[in-house]
Protein backbone atom coordinates (compact mmCIF):
# COMPACT_ATOMS: atom_id res chain seq x y z
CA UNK A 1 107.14 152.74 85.76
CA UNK A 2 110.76 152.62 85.10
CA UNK A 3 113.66 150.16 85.98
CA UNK A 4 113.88 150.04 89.64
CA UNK A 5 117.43 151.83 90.97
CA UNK A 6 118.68 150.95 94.59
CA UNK A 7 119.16 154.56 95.94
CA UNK A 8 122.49 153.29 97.24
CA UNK A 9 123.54 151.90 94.17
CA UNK A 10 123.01 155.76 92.42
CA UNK A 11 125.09 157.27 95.83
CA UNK A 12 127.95 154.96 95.61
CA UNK A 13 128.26 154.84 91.76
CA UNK A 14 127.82 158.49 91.65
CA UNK A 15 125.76 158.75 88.57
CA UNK A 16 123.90 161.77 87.43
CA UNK A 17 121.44 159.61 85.13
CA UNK A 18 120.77 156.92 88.00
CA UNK A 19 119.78 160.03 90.72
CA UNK A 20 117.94 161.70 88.07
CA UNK A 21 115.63 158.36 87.09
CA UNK A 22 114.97 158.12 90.98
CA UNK A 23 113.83 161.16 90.82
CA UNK A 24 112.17 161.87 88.27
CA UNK A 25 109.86 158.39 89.36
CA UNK A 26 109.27 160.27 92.65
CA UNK A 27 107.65 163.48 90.51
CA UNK A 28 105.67 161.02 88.27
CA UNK A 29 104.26 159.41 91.40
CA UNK A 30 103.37 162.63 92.71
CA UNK A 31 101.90 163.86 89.85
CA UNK A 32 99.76 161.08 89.31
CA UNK A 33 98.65 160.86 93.06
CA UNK A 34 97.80 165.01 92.90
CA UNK A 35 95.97 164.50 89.77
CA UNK A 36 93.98 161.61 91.83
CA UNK A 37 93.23 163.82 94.63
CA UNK A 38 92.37 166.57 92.51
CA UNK A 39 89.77 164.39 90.58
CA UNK A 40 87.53 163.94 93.81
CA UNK A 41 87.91 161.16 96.17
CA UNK A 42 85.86 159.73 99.05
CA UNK A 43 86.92 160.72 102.85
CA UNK A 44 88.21 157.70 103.19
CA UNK A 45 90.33 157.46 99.81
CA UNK A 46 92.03 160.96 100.86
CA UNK A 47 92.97 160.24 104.24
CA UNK A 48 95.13 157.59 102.20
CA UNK A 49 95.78 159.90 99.11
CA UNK A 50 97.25 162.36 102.06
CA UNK A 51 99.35 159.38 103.97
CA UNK A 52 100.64 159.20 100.08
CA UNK A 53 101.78 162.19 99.71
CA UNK A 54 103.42 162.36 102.96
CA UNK A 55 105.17 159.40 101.96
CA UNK A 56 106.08 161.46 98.85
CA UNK A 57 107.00 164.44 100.26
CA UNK A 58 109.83 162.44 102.55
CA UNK A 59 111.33 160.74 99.80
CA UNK A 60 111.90 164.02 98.24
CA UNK A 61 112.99 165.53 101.51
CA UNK A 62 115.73 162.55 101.86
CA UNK A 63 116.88 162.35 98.05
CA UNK A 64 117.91 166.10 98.20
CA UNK A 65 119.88 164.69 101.59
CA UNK A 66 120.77 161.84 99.73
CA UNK A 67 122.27 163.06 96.71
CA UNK A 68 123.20 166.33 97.84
């Protein structure tokens, strides 16, 4: 995991390197969490796994608001 960035912080200050760390955290947390669910989990486990990657799938959706 990498040094936490306030997503406000990158959109005031502008900076290519800050909005690029944010999101390249989101892709490793996606990757990991598809590389989970691809591995086999329980019903249970990928009911959560799928509320993940919801949750993942917004924070994309609102970075490429974000930093448009």
């Amino acid at each position: 995991m990498s040094e936490l960035i306030p997503v406000m912080d990158a959109m005031n200050s502008a900076s290519y390197n800050d909005q690029k760390m944010i999101r390249d955290e989101v892709a490793d947390i996606e990757f990991r969490l598809r590389r989970t669910m691809d591995e086999g989990l329980s019903i249970d486990e990928m009911k959560l796994a799928q509320a993940a990657k919801q949750a993942v799938d917004a924070a994309n959706e609102i970075l490429a608001k974000v930093f448009q």
